[in-house]
Protein backbone atom coordinates (compact mmCIF):
# COMPACT_ATOMS: atom_id res chain seq x y z
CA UNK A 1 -124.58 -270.33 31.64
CA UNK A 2 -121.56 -268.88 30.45
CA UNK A 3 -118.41 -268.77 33.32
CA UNK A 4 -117.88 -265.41 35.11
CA UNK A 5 -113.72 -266.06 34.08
CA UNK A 6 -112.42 -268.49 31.70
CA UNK A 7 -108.67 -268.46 30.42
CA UNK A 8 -107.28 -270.19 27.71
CA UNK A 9 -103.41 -270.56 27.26
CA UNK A 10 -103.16 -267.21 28.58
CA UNK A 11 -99.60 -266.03 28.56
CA UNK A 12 -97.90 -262.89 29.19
CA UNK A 13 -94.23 -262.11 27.69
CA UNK A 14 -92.58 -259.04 28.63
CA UNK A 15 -90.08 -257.53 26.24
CA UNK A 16 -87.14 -255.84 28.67
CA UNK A 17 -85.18 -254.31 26.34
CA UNK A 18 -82.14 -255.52 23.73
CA UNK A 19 -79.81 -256.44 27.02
CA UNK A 20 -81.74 -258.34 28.96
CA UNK A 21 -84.80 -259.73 26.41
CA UNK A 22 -87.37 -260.99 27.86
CA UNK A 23 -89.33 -262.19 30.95
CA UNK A 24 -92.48 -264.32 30.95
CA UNK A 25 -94.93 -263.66 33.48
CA UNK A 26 -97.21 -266.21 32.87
CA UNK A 27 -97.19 -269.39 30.66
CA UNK A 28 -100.40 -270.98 29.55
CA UNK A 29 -102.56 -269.97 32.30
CA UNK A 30 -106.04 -272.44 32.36
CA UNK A 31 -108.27 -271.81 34.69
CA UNK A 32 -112.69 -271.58 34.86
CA UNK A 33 -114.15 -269.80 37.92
CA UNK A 34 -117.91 -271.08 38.66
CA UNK A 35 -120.48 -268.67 38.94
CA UNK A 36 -121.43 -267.70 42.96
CA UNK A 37 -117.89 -269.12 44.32
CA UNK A 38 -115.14 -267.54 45.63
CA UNK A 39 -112.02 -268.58 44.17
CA UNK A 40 -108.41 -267.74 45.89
CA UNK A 41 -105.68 -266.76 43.58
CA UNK A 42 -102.20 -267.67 45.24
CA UNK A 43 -98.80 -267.33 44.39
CA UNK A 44 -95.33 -265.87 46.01
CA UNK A 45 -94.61 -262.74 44.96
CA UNK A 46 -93.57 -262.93 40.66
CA UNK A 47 -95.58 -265.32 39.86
CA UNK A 48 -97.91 -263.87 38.13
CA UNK A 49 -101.08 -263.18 39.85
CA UNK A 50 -101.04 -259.52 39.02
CA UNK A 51 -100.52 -259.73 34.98
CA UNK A 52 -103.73 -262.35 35.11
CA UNK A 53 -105.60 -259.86 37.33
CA UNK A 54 -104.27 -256.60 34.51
CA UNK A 55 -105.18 -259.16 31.45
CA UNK A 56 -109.06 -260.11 33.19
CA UNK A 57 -109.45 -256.30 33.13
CA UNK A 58 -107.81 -255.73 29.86
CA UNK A 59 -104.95 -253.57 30.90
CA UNK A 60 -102.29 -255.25 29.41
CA UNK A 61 -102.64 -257.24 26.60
CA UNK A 62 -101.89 -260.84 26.68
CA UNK A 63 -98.88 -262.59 24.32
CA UNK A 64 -101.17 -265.65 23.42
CA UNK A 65 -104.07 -267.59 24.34
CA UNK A 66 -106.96 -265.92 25.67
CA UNK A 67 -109.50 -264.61 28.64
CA UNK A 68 -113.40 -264.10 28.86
CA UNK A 69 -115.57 -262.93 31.47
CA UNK A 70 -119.24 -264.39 31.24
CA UNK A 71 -118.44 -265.36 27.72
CA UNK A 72 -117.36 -261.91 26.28
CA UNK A 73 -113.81 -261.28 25.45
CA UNK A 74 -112.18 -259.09 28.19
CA UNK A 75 -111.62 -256.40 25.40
CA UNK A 76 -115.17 -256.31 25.27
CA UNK A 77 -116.14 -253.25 27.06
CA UNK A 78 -119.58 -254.83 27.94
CA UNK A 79 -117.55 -256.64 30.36
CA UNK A 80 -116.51 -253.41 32.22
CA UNK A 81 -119.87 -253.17 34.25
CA UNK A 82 -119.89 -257.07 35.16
CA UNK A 83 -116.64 -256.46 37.22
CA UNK A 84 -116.23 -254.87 40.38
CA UNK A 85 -112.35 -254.45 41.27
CA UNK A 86 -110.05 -253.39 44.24
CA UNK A 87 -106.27 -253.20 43.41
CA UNK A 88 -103.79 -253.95 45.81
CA UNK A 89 -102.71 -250.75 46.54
CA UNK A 90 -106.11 -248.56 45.95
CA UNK A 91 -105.00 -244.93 45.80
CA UNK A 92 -107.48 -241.95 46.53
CA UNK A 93 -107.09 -238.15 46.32
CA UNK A 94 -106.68 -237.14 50.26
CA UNK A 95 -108.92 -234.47 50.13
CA UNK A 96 -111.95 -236.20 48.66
CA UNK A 97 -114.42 -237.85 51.51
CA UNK A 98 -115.40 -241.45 51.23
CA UNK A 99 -118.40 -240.44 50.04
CA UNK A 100 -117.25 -238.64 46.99
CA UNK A 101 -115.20 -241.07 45.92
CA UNK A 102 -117.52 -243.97 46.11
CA UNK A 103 -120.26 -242.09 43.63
CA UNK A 104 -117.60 -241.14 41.30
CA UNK A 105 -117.56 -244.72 40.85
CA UNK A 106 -120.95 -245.29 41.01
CA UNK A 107 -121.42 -242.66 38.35
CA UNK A 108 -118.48 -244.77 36.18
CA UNK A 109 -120.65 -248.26 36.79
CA UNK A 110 -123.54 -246.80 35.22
CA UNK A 111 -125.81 -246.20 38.61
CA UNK A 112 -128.75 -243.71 37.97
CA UNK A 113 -127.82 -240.27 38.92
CA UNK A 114 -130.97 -239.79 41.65
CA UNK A 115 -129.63 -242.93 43.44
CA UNK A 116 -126.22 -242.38 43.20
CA UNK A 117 -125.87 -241.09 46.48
CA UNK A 118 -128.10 -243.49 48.38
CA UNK A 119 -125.96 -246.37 46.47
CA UNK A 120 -122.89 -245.04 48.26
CA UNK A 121 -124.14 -244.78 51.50
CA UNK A 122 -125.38 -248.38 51.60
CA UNK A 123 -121.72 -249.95 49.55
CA UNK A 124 -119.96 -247.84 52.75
CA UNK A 125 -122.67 -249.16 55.06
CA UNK A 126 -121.87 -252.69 53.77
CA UNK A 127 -117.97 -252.18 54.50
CA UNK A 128 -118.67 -250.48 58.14
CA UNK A 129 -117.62 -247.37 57.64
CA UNK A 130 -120.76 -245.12 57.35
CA UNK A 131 -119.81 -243.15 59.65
CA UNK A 132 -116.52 -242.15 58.05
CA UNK A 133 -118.59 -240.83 55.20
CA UNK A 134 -117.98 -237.34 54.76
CA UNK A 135 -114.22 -237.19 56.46
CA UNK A 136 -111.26 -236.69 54.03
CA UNK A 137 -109.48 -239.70 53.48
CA UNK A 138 -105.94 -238.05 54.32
CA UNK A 139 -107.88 -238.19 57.71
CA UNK A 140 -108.52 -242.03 57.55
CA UNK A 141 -106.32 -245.08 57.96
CA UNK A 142 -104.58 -247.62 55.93
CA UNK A 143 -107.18 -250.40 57.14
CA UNK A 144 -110.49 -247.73 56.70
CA UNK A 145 -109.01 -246.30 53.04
CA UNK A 146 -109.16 -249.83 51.84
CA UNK A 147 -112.17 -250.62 53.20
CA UNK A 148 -113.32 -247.64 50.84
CA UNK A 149 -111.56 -249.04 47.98
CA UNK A 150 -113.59 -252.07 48.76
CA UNK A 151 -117.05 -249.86 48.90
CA UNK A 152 -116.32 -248.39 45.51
CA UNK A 153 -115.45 -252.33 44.10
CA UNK A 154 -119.11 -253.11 45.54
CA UNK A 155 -121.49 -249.84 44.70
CA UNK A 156 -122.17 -251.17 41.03
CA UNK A 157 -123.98 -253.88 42.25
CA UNK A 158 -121.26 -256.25 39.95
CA UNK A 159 -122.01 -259.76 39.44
CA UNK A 160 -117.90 -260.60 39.45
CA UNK A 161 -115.81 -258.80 42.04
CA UNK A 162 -112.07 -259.28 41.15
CA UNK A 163 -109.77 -258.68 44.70
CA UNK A 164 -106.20 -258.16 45.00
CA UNK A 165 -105.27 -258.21 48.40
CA UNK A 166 -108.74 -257.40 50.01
CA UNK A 167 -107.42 -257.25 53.70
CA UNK A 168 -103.82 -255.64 53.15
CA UNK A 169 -103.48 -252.98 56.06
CA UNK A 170 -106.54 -254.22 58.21
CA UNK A 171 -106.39 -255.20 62.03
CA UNK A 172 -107.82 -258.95 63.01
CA UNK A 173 -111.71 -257.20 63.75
CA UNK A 174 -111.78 -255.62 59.91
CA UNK A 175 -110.31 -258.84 58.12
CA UNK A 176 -113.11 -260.43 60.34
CA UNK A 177 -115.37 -258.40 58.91
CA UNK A 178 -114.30 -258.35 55.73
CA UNK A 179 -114.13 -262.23 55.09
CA UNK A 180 -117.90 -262.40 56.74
CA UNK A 181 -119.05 -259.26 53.66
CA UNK A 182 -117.13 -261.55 51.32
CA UNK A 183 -119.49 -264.71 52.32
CA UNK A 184 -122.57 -262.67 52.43
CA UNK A 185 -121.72 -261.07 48.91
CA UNK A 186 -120.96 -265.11 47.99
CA UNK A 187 -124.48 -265.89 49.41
CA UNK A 188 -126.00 -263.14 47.55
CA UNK A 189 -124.88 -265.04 44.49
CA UNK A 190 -121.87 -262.96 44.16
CA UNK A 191 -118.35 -264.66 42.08
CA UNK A 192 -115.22 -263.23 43.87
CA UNK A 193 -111.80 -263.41 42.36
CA UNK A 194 -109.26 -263.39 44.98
CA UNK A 195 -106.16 -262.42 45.71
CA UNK A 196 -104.13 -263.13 48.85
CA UNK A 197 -101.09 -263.83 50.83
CA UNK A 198 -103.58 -264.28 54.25
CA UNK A 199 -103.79 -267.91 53.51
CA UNK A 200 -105.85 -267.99 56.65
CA UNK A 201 -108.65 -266.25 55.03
CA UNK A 202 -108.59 -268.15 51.57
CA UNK A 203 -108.75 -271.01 53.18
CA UNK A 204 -111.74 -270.17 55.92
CA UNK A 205 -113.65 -268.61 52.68
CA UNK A 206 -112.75 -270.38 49.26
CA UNK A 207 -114.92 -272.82 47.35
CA UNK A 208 -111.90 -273.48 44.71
CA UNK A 209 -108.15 -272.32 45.11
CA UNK A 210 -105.48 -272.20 42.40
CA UNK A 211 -101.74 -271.93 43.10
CA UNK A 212 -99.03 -270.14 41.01
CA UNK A 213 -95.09 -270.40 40.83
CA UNK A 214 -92.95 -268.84 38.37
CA UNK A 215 -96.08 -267.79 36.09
CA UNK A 216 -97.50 -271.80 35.55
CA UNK A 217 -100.63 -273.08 37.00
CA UNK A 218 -99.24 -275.74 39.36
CA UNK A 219 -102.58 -276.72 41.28
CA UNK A 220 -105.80 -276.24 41.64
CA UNK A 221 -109.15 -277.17 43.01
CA UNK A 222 -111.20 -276.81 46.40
CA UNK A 223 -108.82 -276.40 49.17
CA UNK A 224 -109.06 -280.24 50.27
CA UNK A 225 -107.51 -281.38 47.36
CA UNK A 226 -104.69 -279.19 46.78
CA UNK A 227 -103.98 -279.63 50.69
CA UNK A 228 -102.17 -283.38 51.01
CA UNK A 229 -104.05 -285.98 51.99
CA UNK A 230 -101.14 -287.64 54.00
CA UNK A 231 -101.29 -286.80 58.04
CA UNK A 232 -98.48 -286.59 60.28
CA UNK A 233 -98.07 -287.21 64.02
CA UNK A 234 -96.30 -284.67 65.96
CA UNK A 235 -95.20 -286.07 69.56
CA UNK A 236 -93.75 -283.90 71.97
CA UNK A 237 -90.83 -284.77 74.90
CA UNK A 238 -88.04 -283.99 76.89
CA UNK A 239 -84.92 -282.09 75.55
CA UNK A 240 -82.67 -284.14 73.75
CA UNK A 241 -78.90 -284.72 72.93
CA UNK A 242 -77.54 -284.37 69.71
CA UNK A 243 -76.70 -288.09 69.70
CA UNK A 244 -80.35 -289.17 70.56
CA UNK A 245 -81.47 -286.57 67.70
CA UNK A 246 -79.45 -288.39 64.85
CA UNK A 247 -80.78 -291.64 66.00
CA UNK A 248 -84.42 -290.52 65.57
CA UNK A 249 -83.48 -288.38 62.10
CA UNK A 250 -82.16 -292.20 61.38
CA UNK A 251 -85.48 -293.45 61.09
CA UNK A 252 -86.96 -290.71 59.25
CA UNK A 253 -88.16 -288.01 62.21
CA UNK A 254 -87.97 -284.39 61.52
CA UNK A 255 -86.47 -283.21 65.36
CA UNK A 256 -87.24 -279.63 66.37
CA UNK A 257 -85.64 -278.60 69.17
CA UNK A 258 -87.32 -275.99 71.75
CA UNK A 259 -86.83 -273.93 74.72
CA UNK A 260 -88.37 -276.42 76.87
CA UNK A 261 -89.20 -279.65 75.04
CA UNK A 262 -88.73 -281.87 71.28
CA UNK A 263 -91.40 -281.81 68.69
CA UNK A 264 -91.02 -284.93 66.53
CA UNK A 265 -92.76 -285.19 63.09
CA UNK A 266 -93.50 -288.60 62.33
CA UNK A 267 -95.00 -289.97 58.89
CA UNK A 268 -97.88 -292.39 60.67
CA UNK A 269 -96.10 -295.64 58.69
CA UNK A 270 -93.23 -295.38 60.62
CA UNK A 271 -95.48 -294.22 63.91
CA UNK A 272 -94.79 -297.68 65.85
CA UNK A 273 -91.06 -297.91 64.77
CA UNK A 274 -90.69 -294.15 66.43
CA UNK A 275 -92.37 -295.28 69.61
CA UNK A 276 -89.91 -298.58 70.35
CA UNK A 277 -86.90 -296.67 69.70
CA UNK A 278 -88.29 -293.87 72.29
CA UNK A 279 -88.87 -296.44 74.49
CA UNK A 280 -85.45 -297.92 74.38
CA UNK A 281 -84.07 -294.45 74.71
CA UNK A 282 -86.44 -293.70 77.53
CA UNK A 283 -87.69 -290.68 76.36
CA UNK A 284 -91.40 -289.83 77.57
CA UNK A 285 -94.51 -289.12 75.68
CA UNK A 286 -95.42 -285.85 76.77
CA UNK A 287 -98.28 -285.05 74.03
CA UNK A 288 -99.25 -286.73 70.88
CA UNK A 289 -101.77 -285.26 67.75
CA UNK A 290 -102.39 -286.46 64.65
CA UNK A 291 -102.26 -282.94 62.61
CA UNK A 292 -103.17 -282.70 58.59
CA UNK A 293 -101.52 -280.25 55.93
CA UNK A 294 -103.03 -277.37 56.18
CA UNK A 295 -103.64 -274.59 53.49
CA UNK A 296 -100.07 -272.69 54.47
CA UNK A 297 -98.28 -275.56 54.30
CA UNK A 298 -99.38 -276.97 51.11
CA UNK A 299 -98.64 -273.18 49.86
CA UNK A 300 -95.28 -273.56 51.30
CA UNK A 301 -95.06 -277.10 49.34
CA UNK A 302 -96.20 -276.07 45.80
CA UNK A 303 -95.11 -272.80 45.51
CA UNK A 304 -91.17 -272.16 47.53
């Protein structure tokens, strides 16, 4: 079975003119998406995620290496009606209803002409807004509109949906929604490409993650592996003076000072060490939790 995105080297050089050269976007990009997961896409803003996403759907042309979806060479225009996509910012003509616009693309994916209708009413039935059908999208909000752009990414029936920045401009009820479509379409067998800065959602909804700085692949893999292993203790107690804070930064406690209270972070080795010298000090113990990296902050690690 032949992988629903596979790059090679892939590298991207942009040529900005005699003064200023050139700029490379991405650098030797490797990466294999399995068939019927959802893999997250992540990366500060410049590093690259875009270019990939323009070079999967062979809108720009890559410097070197290379990229294949389900085997074929993403020049290949067979590949067009494996792919579903939703850019990040979908734009539609305000005057055209939901409707329309979803069986124009319907009609582009290659959907018989007798069902083309009935196709669009069930991808805007999937994204819950049916009943938006027939009003023109000037009418419509940010969060709806994109919901249509997702609708038109799903009315082929595609077995690879490629999404940049699926929930940009939706409230907390359509991201909800939109993450649970996302595991049903996963369910259905569905590979999703994905695109986000909610790390929230990539990391409720991913089976493999892959994070980008500066246009190089510096992790990947399912979210409990890129995410560090290591746990931390975070204690909580009474406000402190500054000379009590540089004896616990001393022994290697990160001090955050609050309104009402001190949250100590405490590697665990060090966990009894931190508890004598608050206990010479005579500081209480207000609240203690053992806490793991989580997706953000391994983000925040890899990527700043």
């Amino acid at each position: 079975m032949e992988l629903p995105i596979k790059t090679e080297n892939l590298k991207k050089v942009y040529y900005l003119g005699r003064r200023k050269g050139t700029r490379t976007a991405l650098d030797g990009l490797n990466i294999e998406v399995q068939e019927g997961a959802v893999f997250g896409f992540l990366g500060p803003n410049g590093a690259g995620k875009t270019t990939t996403i323009k070079m999967l759907l062979d809108f720009v042309h890559p410097t070197s290496g290379s990229a294949a979806i389900f085997g074929k060479p993403t020049t290949d225009s067979a590949t067009r009606q494996m792919v579903g996509y939703l850019p990040e910012q979908p734009y539609f003509h305000k005057f055209l209803k939901p409707v329309e616009v979803v069986s124009m693309h319907a009609g582009l994916a290659g959907v018989e002409r007798r069902t083309i209708r009935e196709r669009a009413m069930n991808a805007l039935e999937r994204t819950g807004i049916a009943e938006y059908a027939d009003t023109p999208i000037g009418k419509l909000s940010k969060g709806l509109t994109q919901r249509v752009g997702i609708a038109q990414a799903l009315v082929g029936d595609p077995k690879l949906l490629i999404l940049d920045e699926p929930t940009s401009g939706l409230d907390p009820i359509g991201r909800r929604y939109v993450r649970d479509l996302l595991i049903e379409l996963r369910n259905e067998g569905k590979t999703i490409f994905l695109s986000s800065h909610i790390l929230s959602e990539i990391e409720n909804i991913c089976d493999t993650v892959a994070v980008l700085k500066r246009g190089k692949l510096v992790e990947s893999g399912p979210p409990d592996r890129v995410r560090n292993d290591n746990s931390i203790i975070i204690a909580q107690t009474i406000p402190i003076d500054p000379n009590t804070r540089n004896r616990l930064k001393f022994i290697d406690v990160i001090v955050e000072q609050q309104a009402d209270c001190t949250m100590l972070t405490i590697d665990p080795k060090n966990v009894y060490e931190v508890m004598r010298a608050m206990e010479e000090m005579h500081l209480p113990l207000l609240k203690i939790e053992t806490r793991r990296e989580s997706l953000e902050e391994a983000f925040l690690r890899l990527a700043a």
